[in-house]
C-alpha atoms as a PDB file:
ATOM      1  CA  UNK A   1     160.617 100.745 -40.209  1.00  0.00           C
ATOM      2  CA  UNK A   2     163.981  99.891 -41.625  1.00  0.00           C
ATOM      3  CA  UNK A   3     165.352  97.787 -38.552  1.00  0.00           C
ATOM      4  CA  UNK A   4     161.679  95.884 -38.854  1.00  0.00           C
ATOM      5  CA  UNK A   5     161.727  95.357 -42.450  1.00  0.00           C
ATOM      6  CA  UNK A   6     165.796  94.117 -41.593  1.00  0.00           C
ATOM      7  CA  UNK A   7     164.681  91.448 -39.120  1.00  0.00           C
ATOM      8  CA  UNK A   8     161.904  90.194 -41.256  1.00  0.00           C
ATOM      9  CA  UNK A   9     164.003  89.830 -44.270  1.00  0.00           C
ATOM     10  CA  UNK A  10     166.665  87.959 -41.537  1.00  0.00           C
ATOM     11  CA  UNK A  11     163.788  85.946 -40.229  1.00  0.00           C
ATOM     12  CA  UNK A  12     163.195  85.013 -43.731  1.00  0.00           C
ATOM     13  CA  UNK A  13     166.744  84.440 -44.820  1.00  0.00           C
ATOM     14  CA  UNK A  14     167.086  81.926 -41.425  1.00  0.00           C
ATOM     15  CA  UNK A  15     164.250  79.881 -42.751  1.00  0.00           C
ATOM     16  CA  UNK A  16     164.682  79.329 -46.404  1.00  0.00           C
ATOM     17  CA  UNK A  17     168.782  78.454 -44.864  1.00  0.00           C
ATOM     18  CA  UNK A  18     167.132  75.681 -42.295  1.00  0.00           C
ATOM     19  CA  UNK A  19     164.326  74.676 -44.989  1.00  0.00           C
ATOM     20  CA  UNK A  20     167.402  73.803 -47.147  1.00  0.00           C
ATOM     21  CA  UNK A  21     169.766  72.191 -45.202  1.00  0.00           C
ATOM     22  CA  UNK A  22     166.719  69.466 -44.312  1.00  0.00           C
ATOM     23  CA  UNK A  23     166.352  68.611 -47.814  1.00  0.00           C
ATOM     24  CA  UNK A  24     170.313  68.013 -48.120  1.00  0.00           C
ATOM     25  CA  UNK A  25     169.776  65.974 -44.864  1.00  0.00           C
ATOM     26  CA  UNK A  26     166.765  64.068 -46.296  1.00  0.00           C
ATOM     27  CA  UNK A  27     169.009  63.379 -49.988  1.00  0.00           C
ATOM     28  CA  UNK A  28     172.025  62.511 -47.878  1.00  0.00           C
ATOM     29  CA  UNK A  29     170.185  60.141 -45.831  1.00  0.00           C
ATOM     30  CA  UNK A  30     168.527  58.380 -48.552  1.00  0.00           C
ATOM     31  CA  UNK A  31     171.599  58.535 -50.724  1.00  0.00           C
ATOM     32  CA  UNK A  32     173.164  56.276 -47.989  1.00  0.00           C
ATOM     33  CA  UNK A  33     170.839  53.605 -48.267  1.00  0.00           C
ATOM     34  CA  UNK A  34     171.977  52.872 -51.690  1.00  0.00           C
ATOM     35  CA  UNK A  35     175.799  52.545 -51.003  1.00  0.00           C
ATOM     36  CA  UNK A  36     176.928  55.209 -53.061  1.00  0.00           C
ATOM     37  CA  UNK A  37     180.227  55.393 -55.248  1.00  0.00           C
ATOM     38  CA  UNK A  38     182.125  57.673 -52.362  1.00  0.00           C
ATOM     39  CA  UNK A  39     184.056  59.023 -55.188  1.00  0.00           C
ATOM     40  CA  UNK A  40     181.270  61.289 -56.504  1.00  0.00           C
ATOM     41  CA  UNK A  41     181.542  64.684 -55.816  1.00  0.00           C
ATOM     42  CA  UNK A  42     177.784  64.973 -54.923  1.00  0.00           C
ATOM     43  CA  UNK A  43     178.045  62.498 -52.467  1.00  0.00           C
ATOM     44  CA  UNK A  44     181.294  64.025 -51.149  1.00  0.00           C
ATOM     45  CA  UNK A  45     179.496  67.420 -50.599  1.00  0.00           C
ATOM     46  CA  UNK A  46     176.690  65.790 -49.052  1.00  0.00           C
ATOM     47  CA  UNK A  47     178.985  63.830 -46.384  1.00  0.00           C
ATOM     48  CA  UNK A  48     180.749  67.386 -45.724  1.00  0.00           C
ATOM     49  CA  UNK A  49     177.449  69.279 -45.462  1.00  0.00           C
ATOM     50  CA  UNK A  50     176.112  66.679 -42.704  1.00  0.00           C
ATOM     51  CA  UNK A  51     178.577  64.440 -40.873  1.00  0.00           C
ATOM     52  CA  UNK A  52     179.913  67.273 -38.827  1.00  0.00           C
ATOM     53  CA  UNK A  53     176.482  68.060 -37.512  1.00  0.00           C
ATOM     54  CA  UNK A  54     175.934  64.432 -37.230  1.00  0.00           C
ATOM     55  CA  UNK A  55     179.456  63.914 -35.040  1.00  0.00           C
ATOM     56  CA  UNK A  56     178.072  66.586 -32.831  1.00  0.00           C
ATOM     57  CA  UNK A  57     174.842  65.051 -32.401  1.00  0.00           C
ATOM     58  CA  UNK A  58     176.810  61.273 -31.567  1.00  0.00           C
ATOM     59  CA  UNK A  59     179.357  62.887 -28.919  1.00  0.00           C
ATOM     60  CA  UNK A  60     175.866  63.611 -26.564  1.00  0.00           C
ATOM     61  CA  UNK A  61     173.085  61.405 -27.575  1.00  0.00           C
ATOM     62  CA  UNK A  62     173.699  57.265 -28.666  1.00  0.00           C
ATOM     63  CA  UNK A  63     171.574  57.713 -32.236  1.00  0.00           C
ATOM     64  CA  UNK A  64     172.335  53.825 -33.466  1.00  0.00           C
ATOM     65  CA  UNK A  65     169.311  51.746 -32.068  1.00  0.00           C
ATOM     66  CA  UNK A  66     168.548  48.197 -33.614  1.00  0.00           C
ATOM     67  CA  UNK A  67     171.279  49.060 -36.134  1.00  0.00           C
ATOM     68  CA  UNK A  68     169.431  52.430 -37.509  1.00  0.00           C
ATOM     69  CA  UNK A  69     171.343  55.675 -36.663  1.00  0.00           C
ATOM     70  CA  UNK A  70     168.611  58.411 -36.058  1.00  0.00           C
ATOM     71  CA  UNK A  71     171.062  61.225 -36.253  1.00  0.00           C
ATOM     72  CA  UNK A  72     169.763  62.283 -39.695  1.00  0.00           C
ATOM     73  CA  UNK A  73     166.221  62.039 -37.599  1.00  0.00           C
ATOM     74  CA  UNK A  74     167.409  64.023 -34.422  1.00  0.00           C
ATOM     75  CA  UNK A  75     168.779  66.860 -36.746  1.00  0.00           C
ATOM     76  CA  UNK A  76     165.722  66.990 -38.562  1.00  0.00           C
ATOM     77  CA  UNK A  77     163.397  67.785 -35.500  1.00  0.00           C
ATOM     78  CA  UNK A  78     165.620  69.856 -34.010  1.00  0.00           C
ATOM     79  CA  UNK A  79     166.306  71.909 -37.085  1.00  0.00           C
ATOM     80  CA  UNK A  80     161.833  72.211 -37.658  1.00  0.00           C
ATOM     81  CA  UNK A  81     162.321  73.543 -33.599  1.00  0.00           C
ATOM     82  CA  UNK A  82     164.707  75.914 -34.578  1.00  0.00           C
ATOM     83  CA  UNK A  83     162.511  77.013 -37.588  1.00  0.00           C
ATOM     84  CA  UNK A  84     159.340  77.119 -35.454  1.00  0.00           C
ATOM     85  CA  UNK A  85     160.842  78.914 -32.807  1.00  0.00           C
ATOM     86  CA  UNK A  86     163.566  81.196 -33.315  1.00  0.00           C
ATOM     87  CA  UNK A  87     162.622  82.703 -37.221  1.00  0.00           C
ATOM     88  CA  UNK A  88     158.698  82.941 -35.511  1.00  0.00           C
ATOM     89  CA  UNK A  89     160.341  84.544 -32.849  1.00  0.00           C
ATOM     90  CA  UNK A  90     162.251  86.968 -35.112  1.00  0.00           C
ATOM     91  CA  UNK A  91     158.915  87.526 -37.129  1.00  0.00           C
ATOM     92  CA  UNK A  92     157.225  89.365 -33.885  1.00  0.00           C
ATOM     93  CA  UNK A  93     160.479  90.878 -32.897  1.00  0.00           C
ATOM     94  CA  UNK A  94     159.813  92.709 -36.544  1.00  0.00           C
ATOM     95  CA  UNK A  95     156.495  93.111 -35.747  1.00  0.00           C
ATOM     96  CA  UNK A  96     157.224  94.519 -32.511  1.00  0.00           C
ATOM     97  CA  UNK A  97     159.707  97.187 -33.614  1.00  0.00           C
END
């Protein structure tokens, strides 16, 4: 009962983390159409939330077709994979236990 109601409340935690870090990729990727002030401190955190993850992404797939990088898009789907996938999985792990 306890180790179920522990990987439920981890499944949960996992999700709400992913559901998050979309929206900051979403805000970060529109907030770079705009040519923001670099300066800012919001757009600072928002470069050092998601550039790493976006590096990663570049080193093994090309994301810049017809001038349009698709590394915010990449991360996107395979963050709503992860989400499907692994905190479902954890949900009938619970379920299981």
């Amino acid at each position: 009962m306890i180790l179920s109601t522990f990987v439920q409340a981890l499944a949960q935690i996992l999700h709400m983390v992913i559901s998050i870090y979309i929206w900051v990729v979403i805000i970060a990727a529109l907030v770079s159409w705009v040519r923001p002030d670099p300066y800012n401190p919001i757009v600072q955190t928002l470069y050092r939330l998601t550039e790493p993850v976006y590096a990663w992404i570049r080193r093994y797939i090309p994301t810049v077709v017809g001038g349009i990088d698709l590394a915010p898009l990449i991360l996107i789907i395979g963050l709503q994979f992860l989400d499907l996938f692994l905190v479902k999985l954890l949900f009938e792990l619970a379920a299981s236990l």
